[in-house]
N, C-alpha and C. Protein backbone atom coordinates (compact mmCIF):
# COMPACT_ATOMS: atom_id res chain seq x y z
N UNK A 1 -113.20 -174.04 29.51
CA UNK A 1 -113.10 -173.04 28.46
C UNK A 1 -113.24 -171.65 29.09
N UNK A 2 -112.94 -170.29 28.34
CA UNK A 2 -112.59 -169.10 28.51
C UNK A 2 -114.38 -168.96 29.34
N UNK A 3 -114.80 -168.63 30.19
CA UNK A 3 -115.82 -167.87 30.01
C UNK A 3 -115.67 -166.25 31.01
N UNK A 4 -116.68 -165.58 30.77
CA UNK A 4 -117.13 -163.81 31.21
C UNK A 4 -118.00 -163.61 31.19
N UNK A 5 -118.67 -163.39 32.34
CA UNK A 5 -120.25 -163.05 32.33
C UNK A 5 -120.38 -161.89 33.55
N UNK A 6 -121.18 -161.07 32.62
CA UNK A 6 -120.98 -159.59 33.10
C UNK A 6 -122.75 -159.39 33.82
N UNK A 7 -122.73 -158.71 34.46
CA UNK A 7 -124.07 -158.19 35.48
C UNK A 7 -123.83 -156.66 35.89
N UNK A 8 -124.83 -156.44 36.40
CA UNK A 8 -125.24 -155.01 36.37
C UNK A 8 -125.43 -154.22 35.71
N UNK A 9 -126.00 -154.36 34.30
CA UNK A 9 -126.42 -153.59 33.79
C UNK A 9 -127.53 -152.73 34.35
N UNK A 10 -128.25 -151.86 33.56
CA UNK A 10 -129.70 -151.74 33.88
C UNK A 10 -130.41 -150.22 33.35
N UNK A 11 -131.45 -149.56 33.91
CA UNK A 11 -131.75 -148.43 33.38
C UNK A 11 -131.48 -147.08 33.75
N UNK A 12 -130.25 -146.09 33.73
CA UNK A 12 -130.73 -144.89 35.09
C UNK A 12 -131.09 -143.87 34.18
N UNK A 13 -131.17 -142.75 34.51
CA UNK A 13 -131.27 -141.37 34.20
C UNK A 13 -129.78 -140.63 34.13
N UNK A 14 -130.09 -139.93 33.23
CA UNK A 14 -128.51 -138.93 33.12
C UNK A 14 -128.17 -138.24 34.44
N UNK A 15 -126.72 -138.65 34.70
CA UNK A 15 -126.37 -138.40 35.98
C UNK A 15 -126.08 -139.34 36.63
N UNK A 16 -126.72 -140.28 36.54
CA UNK A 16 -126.51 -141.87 37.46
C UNK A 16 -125.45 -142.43 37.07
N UNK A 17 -125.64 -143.15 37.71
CA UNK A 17 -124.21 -144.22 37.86
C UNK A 17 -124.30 -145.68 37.99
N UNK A 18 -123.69 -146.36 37.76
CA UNK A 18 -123.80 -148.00 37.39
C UNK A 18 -122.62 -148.58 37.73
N UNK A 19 -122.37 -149.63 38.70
CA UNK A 19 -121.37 -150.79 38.35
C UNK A 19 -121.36 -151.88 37.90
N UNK A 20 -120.61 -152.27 37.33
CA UNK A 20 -120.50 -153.39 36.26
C UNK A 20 -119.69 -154.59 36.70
N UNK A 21 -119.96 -155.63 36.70
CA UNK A 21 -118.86 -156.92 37.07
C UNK A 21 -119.05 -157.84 36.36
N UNK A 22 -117.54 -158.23 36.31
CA UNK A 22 -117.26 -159.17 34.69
C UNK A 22 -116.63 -160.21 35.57
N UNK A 23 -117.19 -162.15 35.88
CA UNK A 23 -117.10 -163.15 36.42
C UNK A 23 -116.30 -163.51 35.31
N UNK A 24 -114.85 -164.03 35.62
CA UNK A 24 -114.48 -164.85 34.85
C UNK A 24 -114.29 -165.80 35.01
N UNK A 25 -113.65 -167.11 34.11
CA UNK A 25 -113.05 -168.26 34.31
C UNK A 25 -112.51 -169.43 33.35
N UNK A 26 -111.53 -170.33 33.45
CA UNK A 26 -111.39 -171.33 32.59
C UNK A 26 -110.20 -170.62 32.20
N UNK A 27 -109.90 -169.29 32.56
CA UNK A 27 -107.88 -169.30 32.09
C UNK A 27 -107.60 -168.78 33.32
N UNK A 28 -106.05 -168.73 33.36
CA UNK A 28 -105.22 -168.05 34.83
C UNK A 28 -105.10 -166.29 34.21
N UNK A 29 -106.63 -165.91 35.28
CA UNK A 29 -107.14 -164.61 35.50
C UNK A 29 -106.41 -163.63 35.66
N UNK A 30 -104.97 -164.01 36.54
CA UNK A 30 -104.06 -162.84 37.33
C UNK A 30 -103.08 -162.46 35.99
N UNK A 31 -103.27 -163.51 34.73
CA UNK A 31 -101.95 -163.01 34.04
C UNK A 31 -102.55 -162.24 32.72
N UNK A 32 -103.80 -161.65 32.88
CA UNK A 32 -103.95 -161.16 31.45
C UNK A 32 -104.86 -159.78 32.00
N UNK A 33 -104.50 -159.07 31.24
CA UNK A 33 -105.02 -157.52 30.89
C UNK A 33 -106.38 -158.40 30.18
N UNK A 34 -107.42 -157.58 30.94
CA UNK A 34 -108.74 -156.83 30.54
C UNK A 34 -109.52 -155.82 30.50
N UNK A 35 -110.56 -156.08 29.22
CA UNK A 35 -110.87 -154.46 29.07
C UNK A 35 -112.39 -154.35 29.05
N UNK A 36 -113.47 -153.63 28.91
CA UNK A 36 -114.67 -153.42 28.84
C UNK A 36 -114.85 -152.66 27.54
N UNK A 37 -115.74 -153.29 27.13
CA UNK A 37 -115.59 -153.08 25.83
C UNK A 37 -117.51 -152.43 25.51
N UNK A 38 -118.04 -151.68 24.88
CA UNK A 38 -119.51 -151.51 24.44
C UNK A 38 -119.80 -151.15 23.01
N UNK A 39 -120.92 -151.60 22.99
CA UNK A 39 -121.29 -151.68 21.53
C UNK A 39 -123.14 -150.82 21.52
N UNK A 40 -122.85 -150.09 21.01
CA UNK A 40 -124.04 -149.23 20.46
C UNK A 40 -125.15 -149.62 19.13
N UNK A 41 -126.16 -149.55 19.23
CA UNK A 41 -127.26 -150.01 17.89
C UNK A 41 -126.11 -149.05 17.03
N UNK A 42 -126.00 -149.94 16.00
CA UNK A 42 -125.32 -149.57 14.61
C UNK A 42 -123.90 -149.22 14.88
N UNK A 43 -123.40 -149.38 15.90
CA UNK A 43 -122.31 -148.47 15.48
C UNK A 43 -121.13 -150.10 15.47
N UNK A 44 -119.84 -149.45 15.99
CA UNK A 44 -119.28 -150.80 16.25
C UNK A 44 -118.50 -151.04 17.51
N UNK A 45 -118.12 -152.17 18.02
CA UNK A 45 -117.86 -152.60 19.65
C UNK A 45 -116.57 -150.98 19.34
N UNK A 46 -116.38 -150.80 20.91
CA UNK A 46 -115.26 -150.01 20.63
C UNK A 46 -114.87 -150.33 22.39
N UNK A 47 -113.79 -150.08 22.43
CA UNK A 47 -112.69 -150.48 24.17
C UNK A 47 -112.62 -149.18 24.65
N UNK A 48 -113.59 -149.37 25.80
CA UNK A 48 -113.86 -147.94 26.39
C UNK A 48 -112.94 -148.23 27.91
N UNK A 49 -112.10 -148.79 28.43
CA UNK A 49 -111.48 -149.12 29.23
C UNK A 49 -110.50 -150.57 29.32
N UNK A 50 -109.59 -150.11 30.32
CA UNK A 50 -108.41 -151.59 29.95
C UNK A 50 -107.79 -151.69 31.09
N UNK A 51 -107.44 -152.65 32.19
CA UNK A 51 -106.36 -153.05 33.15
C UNK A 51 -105.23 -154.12 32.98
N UNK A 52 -104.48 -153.40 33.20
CA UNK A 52 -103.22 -154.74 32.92
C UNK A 52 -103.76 -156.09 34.07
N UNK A 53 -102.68 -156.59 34.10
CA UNK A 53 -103.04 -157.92 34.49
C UNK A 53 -102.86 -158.00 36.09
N UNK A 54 -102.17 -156.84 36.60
CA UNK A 54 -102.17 -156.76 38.05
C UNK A 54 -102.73 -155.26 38.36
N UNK A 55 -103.21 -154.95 37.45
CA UNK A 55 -104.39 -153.16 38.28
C UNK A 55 -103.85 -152.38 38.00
N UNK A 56 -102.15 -152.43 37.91
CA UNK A 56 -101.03 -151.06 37.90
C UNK A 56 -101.47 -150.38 37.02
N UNK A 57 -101.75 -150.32 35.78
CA UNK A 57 -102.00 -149.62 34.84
C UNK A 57 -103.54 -149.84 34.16
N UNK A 58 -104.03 -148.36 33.84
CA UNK A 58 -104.73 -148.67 32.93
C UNK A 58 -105.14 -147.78 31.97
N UNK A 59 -106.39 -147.37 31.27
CA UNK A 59 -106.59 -146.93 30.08
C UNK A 59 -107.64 -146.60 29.86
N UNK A 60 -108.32 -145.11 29.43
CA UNK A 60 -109.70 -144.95 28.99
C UNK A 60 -109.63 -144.41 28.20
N UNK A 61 -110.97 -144.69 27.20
CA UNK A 61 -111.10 -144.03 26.06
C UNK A 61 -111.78 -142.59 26.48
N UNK A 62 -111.37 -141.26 25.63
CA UNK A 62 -111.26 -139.51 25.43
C UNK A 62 -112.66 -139.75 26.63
N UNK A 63 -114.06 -140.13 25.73
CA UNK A 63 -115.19 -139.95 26.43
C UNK A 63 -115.83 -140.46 27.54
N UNK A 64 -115.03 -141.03 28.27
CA UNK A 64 -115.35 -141.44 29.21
C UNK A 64 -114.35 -141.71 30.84
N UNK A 65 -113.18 -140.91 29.94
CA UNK A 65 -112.16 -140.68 31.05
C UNK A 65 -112.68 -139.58 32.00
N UNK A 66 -112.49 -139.95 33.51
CA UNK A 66 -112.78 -139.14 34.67
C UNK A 66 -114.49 -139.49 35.04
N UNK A 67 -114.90 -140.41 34.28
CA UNK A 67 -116.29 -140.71 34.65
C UNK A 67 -116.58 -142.27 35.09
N UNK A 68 -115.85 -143.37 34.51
CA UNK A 68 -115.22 -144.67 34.22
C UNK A 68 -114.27 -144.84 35.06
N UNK A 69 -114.43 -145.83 35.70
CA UNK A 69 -113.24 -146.50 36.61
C UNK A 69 -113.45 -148.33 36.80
N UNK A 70 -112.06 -148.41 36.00
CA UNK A 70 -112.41 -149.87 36.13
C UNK A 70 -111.12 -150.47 36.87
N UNK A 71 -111.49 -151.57 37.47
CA UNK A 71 -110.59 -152.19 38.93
C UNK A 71 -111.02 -153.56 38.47
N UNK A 72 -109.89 -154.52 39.62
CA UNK A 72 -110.13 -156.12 39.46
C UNK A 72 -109.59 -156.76 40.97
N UNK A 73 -110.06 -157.78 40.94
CA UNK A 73 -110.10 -158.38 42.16
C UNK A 73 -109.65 -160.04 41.74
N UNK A 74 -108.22 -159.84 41.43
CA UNK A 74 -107.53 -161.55 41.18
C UNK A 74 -107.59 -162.49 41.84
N UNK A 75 -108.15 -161.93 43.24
CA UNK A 75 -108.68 -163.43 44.34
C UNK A 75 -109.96 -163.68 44.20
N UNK A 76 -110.95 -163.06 43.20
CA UNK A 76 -111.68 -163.55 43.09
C UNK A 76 -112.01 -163.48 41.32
N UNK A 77 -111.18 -163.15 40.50
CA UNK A 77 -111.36 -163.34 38.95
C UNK A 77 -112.48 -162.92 39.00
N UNK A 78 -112.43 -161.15 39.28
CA UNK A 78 -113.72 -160.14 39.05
C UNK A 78 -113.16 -158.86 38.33
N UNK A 79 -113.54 -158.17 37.39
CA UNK A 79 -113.41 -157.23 36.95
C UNK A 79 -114.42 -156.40 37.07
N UNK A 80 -113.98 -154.82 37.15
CA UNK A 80 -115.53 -154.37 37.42
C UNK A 80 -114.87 -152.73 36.98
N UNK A 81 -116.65 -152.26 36.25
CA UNK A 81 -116.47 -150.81 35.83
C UNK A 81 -117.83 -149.86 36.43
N UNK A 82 -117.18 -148.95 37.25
CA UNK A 82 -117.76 -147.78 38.23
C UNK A 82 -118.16 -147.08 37.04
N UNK A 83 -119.64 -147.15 36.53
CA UNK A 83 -119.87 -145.79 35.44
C UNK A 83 -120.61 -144.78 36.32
N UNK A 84 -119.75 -143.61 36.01
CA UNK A 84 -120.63 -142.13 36.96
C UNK A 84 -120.99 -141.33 35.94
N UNK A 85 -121.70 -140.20 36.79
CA UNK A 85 -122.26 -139.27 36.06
C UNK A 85 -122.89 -139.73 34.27
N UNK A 86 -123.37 -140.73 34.13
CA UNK A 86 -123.79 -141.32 32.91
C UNK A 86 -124.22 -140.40 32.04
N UNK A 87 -124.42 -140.71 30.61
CA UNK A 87 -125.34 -139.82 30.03
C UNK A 87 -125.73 -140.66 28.82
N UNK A 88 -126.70 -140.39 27.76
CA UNK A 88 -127.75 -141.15 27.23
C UNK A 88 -126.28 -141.47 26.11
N UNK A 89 -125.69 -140.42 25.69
CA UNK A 89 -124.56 -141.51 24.54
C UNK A 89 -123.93 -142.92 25.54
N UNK A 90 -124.17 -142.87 26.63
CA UNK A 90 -123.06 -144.31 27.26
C UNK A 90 -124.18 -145.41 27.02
N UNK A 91 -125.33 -145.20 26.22
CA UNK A 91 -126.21 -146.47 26.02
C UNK A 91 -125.29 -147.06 25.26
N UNK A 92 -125.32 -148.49 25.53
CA UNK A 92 -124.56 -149.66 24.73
C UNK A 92 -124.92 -151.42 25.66
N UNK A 93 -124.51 -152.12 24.91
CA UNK A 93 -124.36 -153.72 25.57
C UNK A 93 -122.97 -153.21 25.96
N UNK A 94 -122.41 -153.51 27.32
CA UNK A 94 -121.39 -153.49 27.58
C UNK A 94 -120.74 -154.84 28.11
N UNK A 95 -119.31 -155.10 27.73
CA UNK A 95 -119.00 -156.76 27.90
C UNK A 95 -117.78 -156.46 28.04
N UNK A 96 -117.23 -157.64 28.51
CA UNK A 96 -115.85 -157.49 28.87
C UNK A 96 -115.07 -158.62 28.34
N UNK A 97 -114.01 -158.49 28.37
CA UNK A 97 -113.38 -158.95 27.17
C UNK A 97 -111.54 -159.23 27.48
N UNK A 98 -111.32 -160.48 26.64
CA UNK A 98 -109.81 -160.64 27.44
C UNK A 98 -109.11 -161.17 26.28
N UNK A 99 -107.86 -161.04 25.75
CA UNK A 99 -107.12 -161.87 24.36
C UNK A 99 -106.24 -162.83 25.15
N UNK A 100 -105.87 -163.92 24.54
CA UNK A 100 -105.77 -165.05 25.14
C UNK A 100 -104.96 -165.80 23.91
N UNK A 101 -103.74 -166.11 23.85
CA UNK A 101 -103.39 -166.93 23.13
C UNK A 101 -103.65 -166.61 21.63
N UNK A 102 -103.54 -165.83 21.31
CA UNK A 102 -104.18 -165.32 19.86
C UNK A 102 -105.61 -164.96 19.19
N UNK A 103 -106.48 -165.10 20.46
CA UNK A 103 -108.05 -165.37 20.19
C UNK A 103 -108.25 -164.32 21.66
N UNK A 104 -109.88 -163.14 20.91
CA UNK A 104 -110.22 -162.62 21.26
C UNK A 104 -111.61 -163.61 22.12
N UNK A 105 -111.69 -162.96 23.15
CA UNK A 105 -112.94 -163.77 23.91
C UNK A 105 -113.51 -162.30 24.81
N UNK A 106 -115.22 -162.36 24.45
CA UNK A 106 -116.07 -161.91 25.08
C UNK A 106 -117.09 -162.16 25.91
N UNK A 107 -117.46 -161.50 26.66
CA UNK A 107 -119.03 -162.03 26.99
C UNK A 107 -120.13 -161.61 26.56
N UNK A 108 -121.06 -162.18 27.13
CA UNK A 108 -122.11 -161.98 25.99
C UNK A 108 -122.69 -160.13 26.02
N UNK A 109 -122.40 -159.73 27.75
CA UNK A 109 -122.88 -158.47 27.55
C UNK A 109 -123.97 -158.26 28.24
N UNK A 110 -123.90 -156.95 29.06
CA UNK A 110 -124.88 -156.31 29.84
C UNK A 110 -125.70 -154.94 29.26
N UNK A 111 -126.38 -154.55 29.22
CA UNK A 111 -127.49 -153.78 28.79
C UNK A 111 -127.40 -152.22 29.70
N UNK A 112 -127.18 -151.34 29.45
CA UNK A 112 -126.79 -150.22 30.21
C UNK A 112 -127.75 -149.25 29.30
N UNK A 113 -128.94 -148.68 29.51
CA UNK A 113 -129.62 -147.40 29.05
C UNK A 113 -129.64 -146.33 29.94
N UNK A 114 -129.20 -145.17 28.79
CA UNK A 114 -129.45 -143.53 30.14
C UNK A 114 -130.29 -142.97 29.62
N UNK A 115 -131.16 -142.72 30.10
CA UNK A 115 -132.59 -141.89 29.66
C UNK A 115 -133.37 -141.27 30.97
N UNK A 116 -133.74 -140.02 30.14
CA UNK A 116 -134.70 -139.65 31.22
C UNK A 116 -135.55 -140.35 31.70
């Protein structure tokens, strides 16, 4: 079955920076666009980044373009997001996320706080 399990979350200070890696497995990795997706207390998930299915292209959302960089590694069904210069709005569970046959699939989600 589909799975994604994401690591590196953790705690920095505004300014810091974080990478993120999303393990996948159980579909053929090289043929699908994924995205990183975060979800904030109260608010709702929203797709703060996206790679097609071979790297060529991709996609950030307004607030986080030029700070966000997300890349993948199809020999090893890894996705991963470079967060820089952070700041306390990029608190969220962040997870990554792939559509598949008509069905959305996530993982469960990494924990990213910016605080002094």
């Amino acid at each position: 079955q589909v799975q994604l399990v994401e690591s590196g979350g953790g705690q920095v200070r505004p300014g810091g920076a974080l990478r993120l890696s999303c393990a996948a497995s159980g579909f053929d990795f090289s043929n699908y666009a994924l995205g990183w997706f975060r979800q904030a207390p109260g608010k709702e998930r929203e797709l703060v980044a996206q790679i097609s299915s071979v790297g060529g292209a991709t996609w950030y959302a307004n607030d986080v373009k030029g700070r966000f960089t997300i890349s993948r590694d199809n020999a090893k069904n890894l996705v991963y997001l470079q967060m820089n210069r952070l700041k306390p709005e990029d608190t969220a569970v962040y997870s990554c996320g792939c559509y598949i046959q008509r069905v959305n699939y996530w993982g469960q989600g990494t924990q990213v706080t910016v605080s002094p």
